[in-house]
Protein backbone atom coordinates (compact mmCIF):
# COMPACT_ATOMS: atom_id res chain seq x y z
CA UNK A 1 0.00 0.00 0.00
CA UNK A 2 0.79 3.62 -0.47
CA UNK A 3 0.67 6.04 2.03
CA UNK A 4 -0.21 9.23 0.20
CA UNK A 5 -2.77 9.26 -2.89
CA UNK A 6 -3.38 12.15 -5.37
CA UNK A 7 -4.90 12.93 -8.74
CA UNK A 8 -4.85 8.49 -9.49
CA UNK A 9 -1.51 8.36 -8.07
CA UNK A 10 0.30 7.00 -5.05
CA UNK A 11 3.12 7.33 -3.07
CA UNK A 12 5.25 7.07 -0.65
CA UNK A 13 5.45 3.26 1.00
CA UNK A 14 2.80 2.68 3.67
CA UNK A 15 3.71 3.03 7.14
CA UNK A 16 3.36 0.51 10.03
CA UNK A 17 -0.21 2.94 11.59
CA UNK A 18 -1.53 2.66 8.06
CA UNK A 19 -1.23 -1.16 7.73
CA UNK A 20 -2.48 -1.87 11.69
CA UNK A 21 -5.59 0.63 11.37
CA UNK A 22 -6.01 -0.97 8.16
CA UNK A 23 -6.23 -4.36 10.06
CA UNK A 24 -8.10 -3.29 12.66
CA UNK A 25 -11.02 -2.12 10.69
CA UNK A 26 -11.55 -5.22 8.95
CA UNK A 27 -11.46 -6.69 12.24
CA UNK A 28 -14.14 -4.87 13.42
CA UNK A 29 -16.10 -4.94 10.01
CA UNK A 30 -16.37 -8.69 10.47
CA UNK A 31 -17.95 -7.95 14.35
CA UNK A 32 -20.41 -5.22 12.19
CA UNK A 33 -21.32 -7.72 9.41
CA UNK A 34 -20.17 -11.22 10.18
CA UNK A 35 -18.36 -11.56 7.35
CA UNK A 36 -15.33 -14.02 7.00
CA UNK A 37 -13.84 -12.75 4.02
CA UNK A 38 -13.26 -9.27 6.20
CA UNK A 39 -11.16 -11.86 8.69
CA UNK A 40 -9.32 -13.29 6.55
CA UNK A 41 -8.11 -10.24 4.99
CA UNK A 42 -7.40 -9.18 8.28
CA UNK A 43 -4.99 -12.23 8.29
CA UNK A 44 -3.05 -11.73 5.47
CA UNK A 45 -2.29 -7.78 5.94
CA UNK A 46 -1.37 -9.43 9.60
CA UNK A 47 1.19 -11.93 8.02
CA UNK A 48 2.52 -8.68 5.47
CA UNK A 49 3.28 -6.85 8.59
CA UNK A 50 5.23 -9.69 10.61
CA UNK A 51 7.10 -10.17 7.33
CA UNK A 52 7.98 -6.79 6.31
CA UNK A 53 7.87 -4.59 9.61
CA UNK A 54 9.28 -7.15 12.74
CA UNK A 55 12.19 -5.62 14.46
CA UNK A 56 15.30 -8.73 14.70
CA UNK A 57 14.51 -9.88 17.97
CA UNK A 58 10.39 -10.57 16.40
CA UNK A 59 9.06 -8.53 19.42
CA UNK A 60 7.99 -4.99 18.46
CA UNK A 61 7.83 -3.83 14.66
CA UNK A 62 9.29 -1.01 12.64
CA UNK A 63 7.56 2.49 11.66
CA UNK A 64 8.51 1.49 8.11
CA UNK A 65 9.23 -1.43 5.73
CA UNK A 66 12.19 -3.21 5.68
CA UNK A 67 11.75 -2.34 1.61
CA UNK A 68 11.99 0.94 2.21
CA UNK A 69 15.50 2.59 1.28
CA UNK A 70 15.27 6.19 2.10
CA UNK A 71 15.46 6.53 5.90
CA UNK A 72 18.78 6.31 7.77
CA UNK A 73 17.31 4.99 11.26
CA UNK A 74 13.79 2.54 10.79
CA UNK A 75 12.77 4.01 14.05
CA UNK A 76 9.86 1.76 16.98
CA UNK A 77 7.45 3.77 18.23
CA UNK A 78 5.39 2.02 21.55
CA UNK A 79 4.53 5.39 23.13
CA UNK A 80 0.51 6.19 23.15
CA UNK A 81 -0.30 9.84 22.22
CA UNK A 82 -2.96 11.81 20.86
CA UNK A 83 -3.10 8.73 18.42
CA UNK A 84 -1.95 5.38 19.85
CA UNK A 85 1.31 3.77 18.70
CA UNK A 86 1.75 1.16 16.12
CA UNK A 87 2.99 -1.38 18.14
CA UNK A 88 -0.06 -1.17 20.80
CA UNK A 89 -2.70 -1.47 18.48
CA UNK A 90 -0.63 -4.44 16.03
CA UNK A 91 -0.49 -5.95 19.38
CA UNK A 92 -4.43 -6.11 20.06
CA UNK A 93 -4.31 -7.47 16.44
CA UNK A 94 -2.08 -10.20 16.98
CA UNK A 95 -4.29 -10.92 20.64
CA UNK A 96 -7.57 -10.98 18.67
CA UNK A 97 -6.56 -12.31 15.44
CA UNK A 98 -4.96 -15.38 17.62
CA UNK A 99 -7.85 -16.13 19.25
CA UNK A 100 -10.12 -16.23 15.50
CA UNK A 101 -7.47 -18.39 13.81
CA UNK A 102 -5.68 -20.33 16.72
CA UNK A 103 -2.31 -18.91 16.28
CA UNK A 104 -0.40 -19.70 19.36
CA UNK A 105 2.85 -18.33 18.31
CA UNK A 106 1.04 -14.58 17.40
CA UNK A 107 -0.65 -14.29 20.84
CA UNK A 108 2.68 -15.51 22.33
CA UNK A 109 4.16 -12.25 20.20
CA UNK A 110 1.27 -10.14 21.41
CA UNK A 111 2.18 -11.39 25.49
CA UNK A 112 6.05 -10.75 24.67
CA UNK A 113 5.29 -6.82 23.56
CA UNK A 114 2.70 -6.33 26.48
CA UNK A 115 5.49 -7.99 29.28
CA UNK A 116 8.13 -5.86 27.54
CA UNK A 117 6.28 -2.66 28.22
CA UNK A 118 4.20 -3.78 31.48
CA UNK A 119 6.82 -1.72 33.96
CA UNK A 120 6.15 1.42 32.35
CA UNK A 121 2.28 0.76 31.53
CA UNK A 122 2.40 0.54 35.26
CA UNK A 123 4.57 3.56 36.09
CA UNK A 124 2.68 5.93 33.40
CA UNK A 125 -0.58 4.96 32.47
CA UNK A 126 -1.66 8.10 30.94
CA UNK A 127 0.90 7.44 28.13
CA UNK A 128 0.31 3.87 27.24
CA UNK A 129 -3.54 4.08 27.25
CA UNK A 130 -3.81 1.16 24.39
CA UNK A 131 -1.24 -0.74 25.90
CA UNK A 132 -2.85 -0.87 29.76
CA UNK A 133 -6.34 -2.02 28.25
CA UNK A 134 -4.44 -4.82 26.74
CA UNK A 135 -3.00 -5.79 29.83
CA UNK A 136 -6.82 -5.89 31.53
CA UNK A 137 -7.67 -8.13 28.79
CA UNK A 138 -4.51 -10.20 29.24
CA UNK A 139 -5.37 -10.64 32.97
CA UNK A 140 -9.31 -11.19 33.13
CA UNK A 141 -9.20 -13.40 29.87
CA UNK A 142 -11.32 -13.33 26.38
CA UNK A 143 -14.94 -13.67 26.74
CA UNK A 144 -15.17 -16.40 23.91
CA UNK A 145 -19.30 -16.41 21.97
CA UNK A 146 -20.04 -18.70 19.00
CA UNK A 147 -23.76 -17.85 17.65
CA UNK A 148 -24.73 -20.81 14.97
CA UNK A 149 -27.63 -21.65 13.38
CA UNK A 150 -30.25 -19.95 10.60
CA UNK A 151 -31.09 -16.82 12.76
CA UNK A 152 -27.78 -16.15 13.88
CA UNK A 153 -27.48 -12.39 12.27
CA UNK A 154 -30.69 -11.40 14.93
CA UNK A 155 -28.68 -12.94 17.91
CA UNK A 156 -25.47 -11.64 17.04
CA UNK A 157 -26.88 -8.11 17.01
CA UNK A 158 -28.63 -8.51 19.79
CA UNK A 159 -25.82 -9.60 21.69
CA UNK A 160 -23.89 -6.53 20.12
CA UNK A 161 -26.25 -4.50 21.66
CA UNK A 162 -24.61 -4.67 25.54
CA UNK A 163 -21.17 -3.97 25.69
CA UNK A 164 -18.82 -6.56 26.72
CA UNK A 165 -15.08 -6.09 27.34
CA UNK A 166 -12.81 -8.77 26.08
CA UNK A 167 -15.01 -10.41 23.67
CA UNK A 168 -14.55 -12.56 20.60
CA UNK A 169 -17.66 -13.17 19.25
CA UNK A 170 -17.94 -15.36 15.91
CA UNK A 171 -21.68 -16.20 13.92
CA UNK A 172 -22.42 -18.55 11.24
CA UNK A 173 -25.52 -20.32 9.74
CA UNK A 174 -23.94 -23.59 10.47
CA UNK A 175 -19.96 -25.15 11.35
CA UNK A 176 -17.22 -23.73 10.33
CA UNK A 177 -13.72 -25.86 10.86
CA UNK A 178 -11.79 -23.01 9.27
CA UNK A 179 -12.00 -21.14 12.39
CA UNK A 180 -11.99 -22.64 15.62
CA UNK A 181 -14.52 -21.18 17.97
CA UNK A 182 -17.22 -22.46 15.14
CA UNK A 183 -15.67 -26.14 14.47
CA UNK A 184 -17.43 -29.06 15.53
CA UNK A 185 -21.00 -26.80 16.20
CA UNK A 186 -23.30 -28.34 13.61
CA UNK A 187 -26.66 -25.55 12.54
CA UNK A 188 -29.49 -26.74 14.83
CA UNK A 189 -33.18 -26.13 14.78
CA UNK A 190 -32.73 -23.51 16.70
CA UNK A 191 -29.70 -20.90 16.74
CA UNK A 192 -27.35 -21.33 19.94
CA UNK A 193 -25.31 -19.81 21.61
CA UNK A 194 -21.76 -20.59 22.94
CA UNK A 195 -19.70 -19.51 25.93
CA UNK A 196 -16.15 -20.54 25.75
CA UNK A 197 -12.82 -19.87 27.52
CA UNK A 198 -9.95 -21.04 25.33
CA UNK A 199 -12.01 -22.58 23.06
CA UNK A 200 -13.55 -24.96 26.36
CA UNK A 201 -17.33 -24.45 25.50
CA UNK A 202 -20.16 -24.77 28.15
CA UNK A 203 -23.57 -26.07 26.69
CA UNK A 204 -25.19 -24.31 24.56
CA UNK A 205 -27.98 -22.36 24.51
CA UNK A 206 -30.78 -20.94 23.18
CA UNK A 207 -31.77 -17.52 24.90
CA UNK A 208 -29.61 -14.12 25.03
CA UNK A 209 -30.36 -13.52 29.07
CA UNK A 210 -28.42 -16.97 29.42
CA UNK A 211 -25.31 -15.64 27.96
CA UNK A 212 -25.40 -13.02 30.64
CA UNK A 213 -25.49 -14.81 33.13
CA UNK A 214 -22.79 -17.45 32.55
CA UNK A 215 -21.06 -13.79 31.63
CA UNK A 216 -21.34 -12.61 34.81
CA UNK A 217 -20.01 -15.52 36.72
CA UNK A 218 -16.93 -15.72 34.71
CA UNK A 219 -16.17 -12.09 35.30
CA UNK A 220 -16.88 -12.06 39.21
CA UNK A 221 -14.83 -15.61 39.12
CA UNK A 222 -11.83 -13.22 37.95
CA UNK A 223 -12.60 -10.71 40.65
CA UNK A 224 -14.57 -7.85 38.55
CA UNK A 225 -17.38 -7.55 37.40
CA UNK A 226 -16.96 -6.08 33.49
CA UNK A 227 -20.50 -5.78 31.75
CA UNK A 228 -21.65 -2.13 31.65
């Protein structure tokens, strides 16, 4: 990608913010329309990043390409201003994008850059904003909800409709073994619902209100109670 574009023509070579806000918002398209091609785009931007942007020791990534000739120092930003750093928000791709496509060694990356910054998270907050929310979701876990079944846009929006923090939510008519929170979860008469935690499922079931609930005891089971 470019990152400038005028009058049909482009240039300058992307940066690392234009490639992670670029992820992120097909990320969040998918959550908006359910959509797996918008995922799996998500992916392979992911995979051009690691390639092109990773620092040598694979733990934080570069503010440009390693393609890119006309810089004299590829300079790592990891500080959160008036718009958050690179690194913070590649690292809430890597955490997400793990948990959709069961990529151990990518939330491994995304636990490496959190525990590299976590002392001065800690010591100043106000300046790693993306970077402490991470480490709340790191600590309290994802909240893990596979809708399936023929009504499962109408319960996925409904669901959307309460906020809940840490949450992976995936929705399909029926299975899915490309992506593991909807593998093995054959389309039923009726659309369910699943609550997981590292992909461990509880029963399923059929009603909104019981999602809540089972919710709610996870989150006072970690000490806090999250759904606002």
């Amino acid at each position: 990608m470019y990152h400038t574009y005028k009058n049909g023509i482009g240039k300058y070579p992307a940066f690392l913010d234009d490639y992670v806000y670029w992820i992120a918002t097909f990320i969040e398209l998918y959550t908006l329309t359910l959509k797996e091609t918008y995922l799996q785009t998500a992916h392979e931007y992911c995979k051009y990043v690691i390639e092109n942007f990773s620092d040598e020791e694979n733990v934080f990534f570069f503010f440009t390409n390693k393609g890119q000739k006309d810089v004299v120092v590829r300079k790592k930003e990891i500080y959160d201003g008036a718009t958050p750093s690179g690194n913070a928000i590649m690292a809430g791709n890597l955490y997400k994008l793990a948990f959709y496509f069961d990529k151990a060694d990518w939330r491994d990356r995304a636990d490496k850059m959190l525990e590299t910054v976590l002392s001065s998270v800690i010591k100043y907050p106000g300046s790693f904003g993306i970077w402490a929310s991470l480490v709340l979701q790191q600590k309290f876990g994802i909240n893990e909800v596979a809708v399936v079944g023929s009504n499962f846009v109408s319960v996925s929006n409904n669901i959307l409709l309460k906020f809940i923090p840490n949450m992976i939510m995936m929705s399909a008519e029926k299975e899915n073994n490309a992506f593991p929170l909807l593998a093995n979860k054959p389309k039923n008469d009726n659309t369910l619902i699943y609550f997981c935690r590292n992909y461990s499922c509880l029963n399923p079931f059929s009603n909104v209100n019981s999602l809540w609930e089972e919710i709610d005891v996870a989150n006072k089971k970690h000490g806090k109670n999250t759904i606002l």
